[in-house]
PDB file of N, CA and C in Angstrom:
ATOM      1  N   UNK A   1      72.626  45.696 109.129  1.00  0.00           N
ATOM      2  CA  UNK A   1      72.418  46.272 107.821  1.00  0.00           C
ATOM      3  C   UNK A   1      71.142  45.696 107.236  1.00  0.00           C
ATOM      4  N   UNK A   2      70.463  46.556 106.251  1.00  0.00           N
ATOM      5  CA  UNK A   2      69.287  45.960 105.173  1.00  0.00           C
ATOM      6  C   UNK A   2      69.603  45.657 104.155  1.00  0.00           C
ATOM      7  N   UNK A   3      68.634  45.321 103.515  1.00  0.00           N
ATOM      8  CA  UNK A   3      68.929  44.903 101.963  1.00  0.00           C
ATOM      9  C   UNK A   3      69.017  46.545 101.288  1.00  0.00           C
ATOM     10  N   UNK A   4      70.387  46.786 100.735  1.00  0.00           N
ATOM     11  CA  UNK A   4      70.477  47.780  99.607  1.00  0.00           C
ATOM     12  C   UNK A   4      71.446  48.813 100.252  1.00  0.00           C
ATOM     13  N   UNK A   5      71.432  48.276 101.238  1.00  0.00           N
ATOM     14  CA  UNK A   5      72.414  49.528 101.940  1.00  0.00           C
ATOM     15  C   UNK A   5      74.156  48.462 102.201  1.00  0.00           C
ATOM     16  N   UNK A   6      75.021  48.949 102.343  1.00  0.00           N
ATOM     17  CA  UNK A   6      76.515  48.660 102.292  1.00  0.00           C
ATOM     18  C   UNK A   6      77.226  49.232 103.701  1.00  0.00           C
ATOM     19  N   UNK A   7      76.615  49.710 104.902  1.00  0.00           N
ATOM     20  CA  UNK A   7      77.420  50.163 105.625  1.00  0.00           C
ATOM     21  C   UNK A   7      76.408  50.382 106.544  1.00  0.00           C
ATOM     22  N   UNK A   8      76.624  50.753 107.891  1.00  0.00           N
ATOM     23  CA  UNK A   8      75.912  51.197 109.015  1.00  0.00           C
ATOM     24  C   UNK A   8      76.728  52.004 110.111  1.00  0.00           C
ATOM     25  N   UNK A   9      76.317  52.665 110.524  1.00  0.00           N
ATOM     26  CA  UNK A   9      76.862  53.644 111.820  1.00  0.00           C
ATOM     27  C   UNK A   9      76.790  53.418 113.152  1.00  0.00           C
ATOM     28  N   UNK A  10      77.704  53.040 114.362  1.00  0.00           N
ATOM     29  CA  UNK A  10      77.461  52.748 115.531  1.00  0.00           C
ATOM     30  C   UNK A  10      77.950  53.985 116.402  1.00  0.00           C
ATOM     31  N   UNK A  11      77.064  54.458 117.624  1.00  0.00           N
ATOM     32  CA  UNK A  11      77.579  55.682 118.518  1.00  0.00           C
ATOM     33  C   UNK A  11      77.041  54.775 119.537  1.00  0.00           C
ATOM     34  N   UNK A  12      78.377  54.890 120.204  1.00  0.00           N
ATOM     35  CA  UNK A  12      77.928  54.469 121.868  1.00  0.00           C
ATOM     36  C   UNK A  12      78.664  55.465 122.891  1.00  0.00           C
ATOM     37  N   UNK A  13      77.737  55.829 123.812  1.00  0.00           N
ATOM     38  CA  UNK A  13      78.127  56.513 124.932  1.00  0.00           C
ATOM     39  C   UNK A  13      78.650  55.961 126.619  1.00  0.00           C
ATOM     40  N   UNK A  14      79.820  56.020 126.601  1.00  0.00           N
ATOM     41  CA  UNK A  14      79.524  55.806 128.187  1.00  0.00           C
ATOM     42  C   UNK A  14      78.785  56.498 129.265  1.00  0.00           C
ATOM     43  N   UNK A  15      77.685  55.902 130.146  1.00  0.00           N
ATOM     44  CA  UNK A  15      77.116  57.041 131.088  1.00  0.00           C
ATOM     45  C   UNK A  15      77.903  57.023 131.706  1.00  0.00           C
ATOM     46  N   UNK A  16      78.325  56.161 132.442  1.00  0.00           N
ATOM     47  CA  UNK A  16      79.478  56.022 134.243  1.00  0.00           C
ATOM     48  C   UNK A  16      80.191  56.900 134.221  1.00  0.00           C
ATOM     49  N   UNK A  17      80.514  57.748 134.835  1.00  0.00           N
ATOM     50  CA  UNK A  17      81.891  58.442 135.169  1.00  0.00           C
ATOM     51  C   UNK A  17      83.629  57.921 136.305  1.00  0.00           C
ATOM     52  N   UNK A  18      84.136  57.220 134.605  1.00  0.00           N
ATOM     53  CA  UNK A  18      84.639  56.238 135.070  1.00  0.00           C
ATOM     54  C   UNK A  18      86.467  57.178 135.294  1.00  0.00           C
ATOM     55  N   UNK A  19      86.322  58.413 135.509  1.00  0.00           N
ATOM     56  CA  UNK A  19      87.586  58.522 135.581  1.00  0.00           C
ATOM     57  C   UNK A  19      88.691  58.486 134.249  1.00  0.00           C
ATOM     58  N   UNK A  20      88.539  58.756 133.536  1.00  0.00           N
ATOM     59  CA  UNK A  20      89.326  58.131 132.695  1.00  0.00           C
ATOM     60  C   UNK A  20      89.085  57.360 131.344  1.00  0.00           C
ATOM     61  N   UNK A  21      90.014  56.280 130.586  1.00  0.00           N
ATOM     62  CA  UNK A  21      88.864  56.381 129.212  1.00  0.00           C
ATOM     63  C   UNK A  21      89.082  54.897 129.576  1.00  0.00           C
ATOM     64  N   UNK A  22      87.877  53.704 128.503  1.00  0.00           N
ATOM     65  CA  UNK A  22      87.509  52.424 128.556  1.00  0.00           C
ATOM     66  C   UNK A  22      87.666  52.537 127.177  1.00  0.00           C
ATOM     67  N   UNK A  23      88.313  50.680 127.026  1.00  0.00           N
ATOM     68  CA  UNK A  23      88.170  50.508 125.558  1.00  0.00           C
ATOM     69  C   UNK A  23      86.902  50.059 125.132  1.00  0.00           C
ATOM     70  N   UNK A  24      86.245  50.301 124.100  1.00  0.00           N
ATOM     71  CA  UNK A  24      85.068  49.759 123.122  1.00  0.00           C
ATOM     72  C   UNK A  24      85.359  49.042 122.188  1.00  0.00           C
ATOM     73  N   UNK A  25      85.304  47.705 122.152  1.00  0.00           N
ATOM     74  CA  UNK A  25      85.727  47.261 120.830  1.00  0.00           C
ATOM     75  C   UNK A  25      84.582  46.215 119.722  1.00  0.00           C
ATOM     76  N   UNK A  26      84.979  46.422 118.708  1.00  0.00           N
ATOM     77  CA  UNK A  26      83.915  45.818 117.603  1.00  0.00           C
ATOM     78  C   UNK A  26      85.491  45.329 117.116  1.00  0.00           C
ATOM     79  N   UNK A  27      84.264  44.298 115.523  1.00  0.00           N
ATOM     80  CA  UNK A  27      85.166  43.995 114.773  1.00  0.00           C
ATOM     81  C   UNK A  27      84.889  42.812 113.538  1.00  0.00           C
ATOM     82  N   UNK A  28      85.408  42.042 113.356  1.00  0.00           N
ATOM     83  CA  UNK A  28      85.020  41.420 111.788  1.00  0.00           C
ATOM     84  C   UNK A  28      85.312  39.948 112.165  1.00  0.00           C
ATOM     85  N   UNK A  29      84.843  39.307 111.677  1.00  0.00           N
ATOM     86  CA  UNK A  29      84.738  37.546 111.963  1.00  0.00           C
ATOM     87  C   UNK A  29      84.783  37.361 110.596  1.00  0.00           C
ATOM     88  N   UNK A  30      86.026  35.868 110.377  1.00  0.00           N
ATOM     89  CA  UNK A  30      85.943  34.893 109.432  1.00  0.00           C
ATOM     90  C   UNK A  30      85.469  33.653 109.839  1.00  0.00           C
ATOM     91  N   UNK A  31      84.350  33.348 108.913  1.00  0.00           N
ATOM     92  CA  UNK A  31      84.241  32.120 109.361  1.00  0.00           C
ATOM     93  C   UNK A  31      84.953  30.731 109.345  1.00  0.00           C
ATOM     94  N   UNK A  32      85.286  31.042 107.746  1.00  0.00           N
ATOM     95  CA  UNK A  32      86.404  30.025 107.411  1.00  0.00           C
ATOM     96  C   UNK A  32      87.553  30.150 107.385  1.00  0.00           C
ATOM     97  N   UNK A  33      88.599  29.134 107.619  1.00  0.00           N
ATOM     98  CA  UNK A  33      90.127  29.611 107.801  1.00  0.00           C
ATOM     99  C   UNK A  33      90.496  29.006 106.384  1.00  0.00           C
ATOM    100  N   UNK A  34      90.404  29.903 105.064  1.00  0.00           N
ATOM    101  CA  UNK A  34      90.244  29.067 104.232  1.00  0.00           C
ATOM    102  C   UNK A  34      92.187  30.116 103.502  1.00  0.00           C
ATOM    103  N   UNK A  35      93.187  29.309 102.410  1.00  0.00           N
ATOM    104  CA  UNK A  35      93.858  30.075 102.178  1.00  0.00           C
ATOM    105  C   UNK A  35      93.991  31.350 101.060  1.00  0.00           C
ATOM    106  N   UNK A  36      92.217  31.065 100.798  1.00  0.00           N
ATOM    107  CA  UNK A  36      92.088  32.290  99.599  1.00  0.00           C
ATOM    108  C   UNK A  36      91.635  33.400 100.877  1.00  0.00           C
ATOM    109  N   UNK A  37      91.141  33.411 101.670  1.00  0.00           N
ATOM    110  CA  UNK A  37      90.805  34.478 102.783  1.00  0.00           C
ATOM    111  C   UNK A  37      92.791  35.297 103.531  1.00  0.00           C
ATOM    112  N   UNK A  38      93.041  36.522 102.829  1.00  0.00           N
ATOM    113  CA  UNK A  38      94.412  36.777 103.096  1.00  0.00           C
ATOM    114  C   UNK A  38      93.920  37.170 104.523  1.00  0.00           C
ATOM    115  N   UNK A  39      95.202  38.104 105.142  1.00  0.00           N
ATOM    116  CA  UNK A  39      94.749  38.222 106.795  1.00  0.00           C
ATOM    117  C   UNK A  39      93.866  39.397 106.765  1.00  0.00           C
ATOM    118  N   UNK A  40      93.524  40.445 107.955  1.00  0.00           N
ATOM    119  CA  UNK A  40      93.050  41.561 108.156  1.00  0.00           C
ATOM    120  C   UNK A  40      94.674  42.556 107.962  1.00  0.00           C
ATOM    121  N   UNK A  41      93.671  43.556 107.422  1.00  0.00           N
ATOM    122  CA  UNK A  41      94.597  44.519 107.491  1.00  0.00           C
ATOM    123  C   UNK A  41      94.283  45.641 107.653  1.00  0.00           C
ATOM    124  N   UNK A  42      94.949  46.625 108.689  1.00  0.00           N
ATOM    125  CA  UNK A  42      94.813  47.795 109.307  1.00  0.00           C
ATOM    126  C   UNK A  42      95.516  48.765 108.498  1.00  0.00           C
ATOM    127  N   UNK A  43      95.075  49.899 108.127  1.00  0.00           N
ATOM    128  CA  UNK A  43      95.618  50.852 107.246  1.00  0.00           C
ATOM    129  C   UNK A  43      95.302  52.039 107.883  1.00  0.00           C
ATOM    130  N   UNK A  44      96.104  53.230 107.553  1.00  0.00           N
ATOM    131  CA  UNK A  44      95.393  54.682 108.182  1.00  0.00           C
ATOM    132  C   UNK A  44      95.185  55.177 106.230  1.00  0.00           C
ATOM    133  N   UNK A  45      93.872  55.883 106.680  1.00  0.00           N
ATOM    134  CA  UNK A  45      93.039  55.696 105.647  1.00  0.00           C
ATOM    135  C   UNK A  45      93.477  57.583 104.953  1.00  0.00           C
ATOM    136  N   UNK A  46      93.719  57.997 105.645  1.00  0.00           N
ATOM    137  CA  UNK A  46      93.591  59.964 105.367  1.00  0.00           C
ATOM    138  C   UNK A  46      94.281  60.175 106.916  1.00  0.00           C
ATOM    139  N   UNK A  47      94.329  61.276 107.047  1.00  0.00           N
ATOM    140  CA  UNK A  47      94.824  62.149 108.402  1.00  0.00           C
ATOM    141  C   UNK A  47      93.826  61.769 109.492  1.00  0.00           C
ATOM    142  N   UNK A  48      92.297  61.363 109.096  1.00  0.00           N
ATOM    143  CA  UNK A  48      91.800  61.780 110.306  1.00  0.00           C
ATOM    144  C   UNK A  48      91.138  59.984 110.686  1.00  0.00           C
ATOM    145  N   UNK A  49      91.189  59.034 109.754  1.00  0.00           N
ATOM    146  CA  UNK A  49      90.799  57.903 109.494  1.00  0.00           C
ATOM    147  C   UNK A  49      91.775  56.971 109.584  1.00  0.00           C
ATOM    148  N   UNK A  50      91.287  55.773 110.219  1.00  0.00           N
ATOM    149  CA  UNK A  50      91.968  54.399 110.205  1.00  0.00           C
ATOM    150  C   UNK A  50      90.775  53.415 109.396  1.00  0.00           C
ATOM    151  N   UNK A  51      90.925  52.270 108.598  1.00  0.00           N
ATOM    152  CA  UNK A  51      90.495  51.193 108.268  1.00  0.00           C
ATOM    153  C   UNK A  51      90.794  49.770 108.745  1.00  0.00           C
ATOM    154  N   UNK A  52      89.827  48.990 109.338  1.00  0.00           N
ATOM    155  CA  UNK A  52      90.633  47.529 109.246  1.00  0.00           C
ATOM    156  C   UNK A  52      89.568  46.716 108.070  1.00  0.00           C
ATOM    157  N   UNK A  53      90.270  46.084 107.323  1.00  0.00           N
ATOM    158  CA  UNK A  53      90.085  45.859 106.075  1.00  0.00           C
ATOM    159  C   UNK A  53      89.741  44.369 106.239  1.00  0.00           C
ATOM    160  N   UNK A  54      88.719  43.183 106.243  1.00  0.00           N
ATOM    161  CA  UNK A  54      89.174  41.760 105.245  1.00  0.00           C
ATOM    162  C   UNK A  54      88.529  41.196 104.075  1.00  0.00           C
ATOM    163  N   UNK A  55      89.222  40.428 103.997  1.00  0.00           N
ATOM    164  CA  UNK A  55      88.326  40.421 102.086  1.00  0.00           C
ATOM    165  C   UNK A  55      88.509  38.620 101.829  1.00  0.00           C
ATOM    166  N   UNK A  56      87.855  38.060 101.719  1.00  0.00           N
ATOM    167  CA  UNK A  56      87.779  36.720 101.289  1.00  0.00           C
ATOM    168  C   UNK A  56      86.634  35.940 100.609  1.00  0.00           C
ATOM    169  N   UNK A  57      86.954  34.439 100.922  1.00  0.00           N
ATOM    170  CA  UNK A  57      85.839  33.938 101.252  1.00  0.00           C
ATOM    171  C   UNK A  57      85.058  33.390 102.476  1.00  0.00           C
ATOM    172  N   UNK A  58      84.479  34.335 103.167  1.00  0.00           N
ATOM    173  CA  UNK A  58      84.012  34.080 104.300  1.00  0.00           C
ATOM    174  C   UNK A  58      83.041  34.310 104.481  1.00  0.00           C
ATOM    175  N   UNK A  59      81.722  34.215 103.728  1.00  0.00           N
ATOM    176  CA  UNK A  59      80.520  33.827 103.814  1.00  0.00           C
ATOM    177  C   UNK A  59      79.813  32.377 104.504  1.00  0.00           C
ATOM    178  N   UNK A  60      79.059  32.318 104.732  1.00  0.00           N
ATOM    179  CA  UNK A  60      78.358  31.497 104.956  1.00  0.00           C
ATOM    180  C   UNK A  60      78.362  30.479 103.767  1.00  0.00           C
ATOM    181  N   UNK A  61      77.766  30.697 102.763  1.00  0.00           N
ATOM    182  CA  UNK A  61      78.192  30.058 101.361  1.00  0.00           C
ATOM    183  C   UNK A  61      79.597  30.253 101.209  1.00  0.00           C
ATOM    184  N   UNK A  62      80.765  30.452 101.594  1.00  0.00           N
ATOM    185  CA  UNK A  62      82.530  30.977 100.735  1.00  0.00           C
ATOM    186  C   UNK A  62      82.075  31.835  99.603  1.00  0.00           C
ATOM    187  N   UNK A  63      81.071  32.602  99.636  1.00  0.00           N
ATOM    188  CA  UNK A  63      81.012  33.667  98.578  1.00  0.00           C
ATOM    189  C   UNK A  63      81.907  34.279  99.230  1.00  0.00           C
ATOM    190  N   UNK A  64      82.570  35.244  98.022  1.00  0.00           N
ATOM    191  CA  UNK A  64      83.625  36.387  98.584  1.00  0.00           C
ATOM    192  C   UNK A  64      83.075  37.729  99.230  1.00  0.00           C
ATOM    193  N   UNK A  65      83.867  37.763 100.143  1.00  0.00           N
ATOM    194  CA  UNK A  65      82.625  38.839 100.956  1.00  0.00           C
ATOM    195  C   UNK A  65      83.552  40.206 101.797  1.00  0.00           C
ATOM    196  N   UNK A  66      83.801  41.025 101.655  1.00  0.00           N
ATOM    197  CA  UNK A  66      84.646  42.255 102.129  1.00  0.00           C
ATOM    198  C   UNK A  66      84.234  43.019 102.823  1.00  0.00           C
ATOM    199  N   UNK A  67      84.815  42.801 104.084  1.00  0.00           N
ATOM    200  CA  UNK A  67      84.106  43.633 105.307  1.00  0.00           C
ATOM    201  C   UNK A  67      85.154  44.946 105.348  1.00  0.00           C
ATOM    202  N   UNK A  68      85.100  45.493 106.326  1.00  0.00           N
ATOM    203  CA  UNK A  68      86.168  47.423 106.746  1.00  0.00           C
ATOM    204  C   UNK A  68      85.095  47.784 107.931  1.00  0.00           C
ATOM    205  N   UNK A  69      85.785  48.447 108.809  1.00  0.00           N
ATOM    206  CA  UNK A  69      85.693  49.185 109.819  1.00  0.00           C
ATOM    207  C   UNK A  69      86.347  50.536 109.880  1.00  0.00           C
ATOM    208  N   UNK A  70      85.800  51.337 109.833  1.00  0.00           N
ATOM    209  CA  UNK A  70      86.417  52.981 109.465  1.00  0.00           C
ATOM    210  C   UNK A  70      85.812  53.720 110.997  1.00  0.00           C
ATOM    211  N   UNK A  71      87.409  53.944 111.675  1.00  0.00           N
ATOM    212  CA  UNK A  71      87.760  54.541 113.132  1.00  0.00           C
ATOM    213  C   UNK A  71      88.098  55.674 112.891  1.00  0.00           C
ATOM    214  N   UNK A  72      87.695  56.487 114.104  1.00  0.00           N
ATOM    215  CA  UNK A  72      88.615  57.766 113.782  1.00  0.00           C
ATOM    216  C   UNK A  72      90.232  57.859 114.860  1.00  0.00           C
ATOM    217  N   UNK A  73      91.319  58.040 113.832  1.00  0.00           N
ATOM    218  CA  UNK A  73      92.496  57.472 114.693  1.00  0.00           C
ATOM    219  C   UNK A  73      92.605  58.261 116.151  1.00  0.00           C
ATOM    220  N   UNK A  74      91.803  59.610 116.039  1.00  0.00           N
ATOM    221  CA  UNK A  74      91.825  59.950 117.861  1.00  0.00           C
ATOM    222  C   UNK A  74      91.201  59.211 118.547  1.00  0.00           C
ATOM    223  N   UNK A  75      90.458  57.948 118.202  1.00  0.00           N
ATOM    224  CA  UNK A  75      90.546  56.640 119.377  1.00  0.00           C
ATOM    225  C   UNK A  75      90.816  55.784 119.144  1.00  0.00           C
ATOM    226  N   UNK A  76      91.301  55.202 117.753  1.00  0.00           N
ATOM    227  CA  UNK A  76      91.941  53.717 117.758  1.00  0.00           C
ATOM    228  C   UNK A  76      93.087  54.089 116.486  1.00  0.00           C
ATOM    229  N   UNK A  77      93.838  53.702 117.033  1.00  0.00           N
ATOM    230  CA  UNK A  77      95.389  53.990 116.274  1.00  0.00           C
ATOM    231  C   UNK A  77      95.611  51.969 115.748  1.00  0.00           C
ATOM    232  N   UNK A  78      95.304  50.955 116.225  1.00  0.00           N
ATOM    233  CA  UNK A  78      95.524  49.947 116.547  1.00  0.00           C
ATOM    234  C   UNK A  78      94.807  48.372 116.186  1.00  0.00           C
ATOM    235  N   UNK A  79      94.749  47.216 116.197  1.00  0.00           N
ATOM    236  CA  UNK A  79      93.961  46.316 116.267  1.00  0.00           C
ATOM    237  C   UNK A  79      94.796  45.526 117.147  1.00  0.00           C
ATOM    238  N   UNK A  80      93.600  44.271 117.257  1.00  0.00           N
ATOM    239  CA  UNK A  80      94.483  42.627 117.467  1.00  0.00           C
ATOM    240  C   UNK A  80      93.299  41.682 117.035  1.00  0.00           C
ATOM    241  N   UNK A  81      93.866  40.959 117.551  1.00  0.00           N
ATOM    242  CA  UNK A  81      93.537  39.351 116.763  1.00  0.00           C
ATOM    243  C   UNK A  81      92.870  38.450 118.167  1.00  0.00           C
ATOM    244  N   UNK A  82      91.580  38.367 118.419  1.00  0.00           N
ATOM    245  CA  UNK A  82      90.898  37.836 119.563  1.00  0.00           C
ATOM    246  C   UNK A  82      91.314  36.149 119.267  1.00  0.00           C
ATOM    247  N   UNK A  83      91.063  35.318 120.514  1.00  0.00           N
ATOM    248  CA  UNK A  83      91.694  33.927 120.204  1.00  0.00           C
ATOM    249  C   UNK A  83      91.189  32.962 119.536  1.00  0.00           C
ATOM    250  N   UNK A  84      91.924  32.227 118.645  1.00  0.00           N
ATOM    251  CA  UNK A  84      91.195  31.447 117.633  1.00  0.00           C
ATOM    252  C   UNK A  84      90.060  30.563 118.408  1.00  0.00           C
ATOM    253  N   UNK A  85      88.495  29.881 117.791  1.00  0.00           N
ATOM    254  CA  UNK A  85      88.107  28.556 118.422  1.00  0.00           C
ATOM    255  C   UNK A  85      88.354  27.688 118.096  1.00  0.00           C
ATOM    256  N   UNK A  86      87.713  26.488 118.382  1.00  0.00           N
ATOM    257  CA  UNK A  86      88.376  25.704 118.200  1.00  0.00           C
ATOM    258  C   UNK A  86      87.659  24.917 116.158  1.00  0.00           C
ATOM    259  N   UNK A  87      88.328  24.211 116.075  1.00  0.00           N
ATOM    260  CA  UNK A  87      87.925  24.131 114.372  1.00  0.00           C
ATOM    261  C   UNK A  87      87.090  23.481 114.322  1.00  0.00           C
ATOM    262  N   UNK A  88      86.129  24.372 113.748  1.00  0.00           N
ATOM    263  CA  UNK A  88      84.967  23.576 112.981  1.00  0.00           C
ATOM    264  C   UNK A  88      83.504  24.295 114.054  1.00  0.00           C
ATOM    265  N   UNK A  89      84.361  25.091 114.882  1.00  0.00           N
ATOM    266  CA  UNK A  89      82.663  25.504 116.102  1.00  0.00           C
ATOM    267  C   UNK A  89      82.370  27.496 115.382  1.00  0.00           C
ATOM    268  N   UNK A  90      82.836  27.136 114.066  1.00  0.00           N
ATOM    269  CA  UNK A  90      81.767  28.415 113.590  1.00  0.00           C
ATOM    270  C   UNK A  90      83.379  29.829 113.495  1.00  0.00           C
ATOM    271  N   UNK A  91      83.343  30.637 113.999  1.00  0.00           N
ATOM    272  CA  UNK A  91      83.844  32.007 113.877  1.00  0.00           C
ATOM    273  C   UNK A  91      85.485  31.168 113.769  1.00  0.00           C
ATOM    274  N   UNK A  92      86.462  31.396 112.914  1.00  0.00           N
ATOM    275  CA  UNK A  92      87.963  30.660 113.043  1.00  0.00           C
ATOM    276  C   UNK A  92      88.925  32.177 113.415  1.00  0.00           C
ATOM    277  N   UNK A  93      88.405  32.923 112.896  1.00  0.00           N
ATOM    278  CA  UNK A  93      89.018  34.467 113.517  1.00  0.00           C
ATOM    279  C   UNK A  93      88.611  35.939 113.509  1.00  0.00           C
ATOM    280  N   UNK A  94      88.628  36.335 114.562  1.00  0.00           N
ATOM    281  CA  UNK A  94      88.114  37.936 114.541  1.00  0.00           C
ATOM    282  C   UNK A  94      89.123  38.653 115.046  1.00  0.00           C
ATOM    283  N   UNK A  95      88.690  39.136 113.981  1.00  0.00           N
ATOM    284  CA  UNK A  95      89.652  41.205 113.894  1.00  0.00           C
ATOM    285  C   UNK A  95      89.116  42.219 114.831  1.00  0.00           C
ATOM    286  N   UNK A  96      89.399  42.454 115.743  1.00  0.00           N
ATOM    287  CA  UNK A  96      89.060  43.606 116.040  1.00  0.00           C
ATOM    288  C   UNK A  96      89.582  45.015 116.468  1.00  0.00           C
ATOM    289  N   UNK A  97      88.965  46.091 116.632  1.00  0.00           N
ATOM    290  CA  UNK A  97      89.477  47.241 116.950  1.00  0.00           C
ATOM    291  C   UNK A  97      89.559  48.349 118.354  1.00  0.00           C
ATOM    292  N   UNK A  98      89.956  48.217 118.777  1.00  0.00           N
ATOM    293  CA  UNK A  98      89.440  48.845 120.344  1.00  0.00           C
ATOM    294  C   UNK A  98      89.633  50.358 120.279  1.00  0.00           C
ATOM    295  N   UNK A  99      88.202  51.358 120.823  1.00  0.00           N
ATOM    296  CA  UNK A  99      88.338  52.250 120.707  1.00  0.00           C
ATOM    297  C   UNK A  99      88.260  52.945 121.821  1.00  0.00           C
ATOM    298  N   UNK A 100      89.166  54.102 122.243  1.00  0.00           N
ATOM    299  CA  UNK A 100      89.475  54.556 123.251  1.00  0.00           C
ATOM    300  C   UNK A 100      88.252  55.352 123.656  1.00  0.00           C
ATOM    301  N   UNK A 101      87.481  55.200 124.359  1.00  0.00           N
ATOM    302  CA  UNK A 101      86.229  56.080 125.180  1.00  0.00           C
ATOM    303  C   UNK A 101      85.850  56.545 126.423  1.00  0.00           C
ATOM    304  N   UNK A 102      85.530  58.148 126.426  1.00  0.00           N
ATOM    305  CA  UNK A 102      85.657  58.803 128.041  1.00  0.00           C
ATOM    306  C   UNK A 102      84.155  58.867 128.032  1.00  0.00           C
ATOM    307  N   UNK A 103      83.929  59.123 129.410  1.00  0.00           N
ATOM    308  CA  UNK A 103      82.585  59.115 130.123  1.00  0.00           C
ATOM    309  C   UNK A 103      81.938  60.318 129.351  1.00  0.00           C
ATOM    310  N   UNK A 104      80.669  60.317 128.959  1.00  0.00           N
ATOM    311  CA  UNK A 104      80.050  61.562 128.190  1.00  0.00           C
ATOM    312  C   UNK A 104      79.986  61.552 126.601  1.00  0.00           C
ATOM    313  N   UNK A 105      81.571  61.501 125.882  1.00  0.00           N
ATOM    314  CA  UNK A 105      81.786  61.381 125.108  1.00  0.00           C
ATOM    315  C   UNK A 105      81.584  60.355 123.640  1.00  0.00           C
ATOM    316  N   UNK A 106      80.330  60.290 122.356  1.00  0.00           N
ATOM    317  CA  UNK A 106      80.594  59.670 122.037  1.00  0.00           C
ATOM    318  C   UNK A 106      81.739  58.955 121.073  1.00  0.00           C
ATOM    319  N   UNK A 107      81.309  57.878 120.707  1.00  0.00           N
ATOM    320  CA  UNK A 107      82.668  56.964 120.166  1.00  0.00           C
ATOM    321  C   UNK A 107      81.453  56.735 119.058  1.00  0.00           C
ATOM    322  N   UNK A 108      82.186  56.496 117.436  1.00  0.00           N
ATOM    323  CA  UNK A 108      81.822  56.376 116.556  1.00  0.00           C
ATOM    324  C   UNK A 108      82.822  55.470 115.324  1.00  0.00           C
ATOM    325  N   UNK A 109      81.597  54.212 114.960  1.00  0.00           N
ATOM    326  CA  UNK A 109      82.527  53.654 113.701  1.00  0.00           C
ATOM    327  C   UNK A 109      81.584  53.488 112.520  1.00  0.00           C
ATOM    328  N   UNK A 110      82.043  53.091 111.563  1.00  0.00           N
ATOM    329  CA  UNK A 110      81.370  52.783 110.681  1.00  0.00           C
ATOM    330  C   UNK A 110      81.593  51.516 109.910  1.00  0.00           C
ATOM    331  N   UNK A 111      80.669  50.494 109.854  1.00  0.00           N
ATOM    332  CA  UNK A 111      80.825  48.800 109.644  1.00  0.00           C
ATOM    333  C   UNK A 111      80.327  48.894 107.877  1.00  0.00           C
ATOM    334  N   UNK A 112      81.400  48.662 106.804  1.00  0.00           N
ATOM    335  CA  UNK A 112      81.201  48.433 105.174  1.00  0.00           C
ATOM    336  C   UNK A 112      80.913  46.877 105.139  1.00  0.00           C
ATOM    337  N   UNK A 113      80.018  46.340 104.446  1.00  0.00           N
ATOM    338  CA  UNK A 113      79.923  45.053 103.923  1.00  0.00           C
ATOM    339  C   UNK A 113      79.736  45.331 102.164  1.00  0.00           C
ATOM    340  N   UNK A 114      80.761  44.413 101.277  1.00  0.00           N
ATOM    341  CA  UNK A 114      80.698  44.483 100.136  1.00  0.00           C
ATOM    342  C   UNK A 114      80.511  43.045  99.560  1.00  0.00           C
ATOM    343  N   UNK A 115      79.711  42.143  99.078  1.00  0.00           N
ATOM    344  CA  UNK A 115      79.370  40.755  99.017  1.00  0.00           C
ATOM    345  C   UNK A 115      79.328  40.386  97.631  1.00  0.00           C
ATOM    346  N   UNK A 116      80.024  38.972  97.103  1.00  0.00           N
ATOM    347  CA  UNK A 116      80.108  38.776  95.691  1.00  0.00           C
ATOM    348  C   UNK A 116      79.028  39.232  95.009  1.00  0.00           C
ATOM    349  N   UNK A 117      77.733  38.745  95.778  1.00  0.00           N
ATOM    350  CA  UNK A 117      76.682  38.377  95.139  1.00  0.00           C
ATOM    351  C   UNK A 117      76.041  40.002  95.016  1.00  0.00           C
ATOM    352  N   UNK A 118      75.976  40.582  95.050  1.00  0.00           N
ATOM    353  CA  UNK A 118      75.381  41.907  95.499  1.00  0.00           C
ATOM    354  C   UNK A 118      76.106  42.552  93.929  1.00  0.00           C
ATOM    355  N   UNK A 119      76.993  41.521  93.112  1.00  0.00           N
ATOM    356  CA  UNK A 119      77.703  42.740  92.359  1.00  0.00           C
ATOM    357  C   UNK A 119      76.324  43.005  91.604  1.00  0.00           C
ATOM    358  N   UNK A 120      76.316  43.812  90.625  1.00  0.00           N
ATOM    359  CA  UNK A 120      75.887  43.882  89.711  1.00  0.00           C
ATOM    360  C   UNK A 120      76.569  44.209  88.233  1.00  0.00           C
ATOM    361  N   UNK A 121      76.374  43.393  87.200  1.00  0.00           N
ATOM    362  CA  UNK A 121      77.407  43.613  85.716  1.00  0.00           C
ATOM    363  C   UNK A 121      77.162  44.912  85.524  1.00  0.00           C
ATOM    364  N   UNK A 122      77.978  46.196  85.086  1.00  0.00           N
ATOM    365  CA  UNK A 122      77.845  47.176  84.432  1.00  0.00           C
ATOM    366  C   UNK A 122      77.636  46.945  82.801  1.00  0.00           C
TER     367      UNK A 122
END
């Protein structure tokens, strides 16, 4: 992402003709395992949309910082939880989403970042 923008678009294609579909997966990192940071949460967003949602303090500074991933549920119905490291070596947990992808076909998500600091007072 740049400065001023809140979201970005990823399309990836498989070339191989692999028979069948491969998972693709992205996803969201906390840095801190702190207890104002609640967990991730996966929601179906509308009929044709899934969200995985986290919201804390997990900045670099513990500014509060709210990430989302918006899938389309004809390839990811789902998440999990990749394995914790160990404490104190940087990332304490990532969310991610695996999306179901056939040869040819692309796969599409869309990555929201919403950051304390970015508010602006109305």
């Amino acid at each position: 992402m740049r400065p001023g923008t809140w979201f970005y678009e990823s399309e990836v294609t498989l070339l191989n003709d692999y028979g069948g579909t491969r998972d693709i997966v992205t996803g969201t990192t906390l840095l801190y395992r702190l207890d104002s940071a609640p967990e991730p949460n996966f929601i179906a967003l509308n009929d044709r949309f899934n969200g995985l949602i986290t919201d804390g303090a997990q900045s670099e500074n513990k500014d509060w910082l709210s990430m989302g991933i918006l899938v389309d549920k004809n390839t990811c119905d789902t998440w999990f939880q990749a394995p914790e490291t160990a404490p104190n070596d940087g990332v304490t947990l990532t969310a991610c989403v695996p999306m179901k992808a056939e040869s040819g076909k692309p796969v599409r998500h869309l990555f929201y970042a919403g950051w304390e600091r970015s508010h602006i007072p109305v």
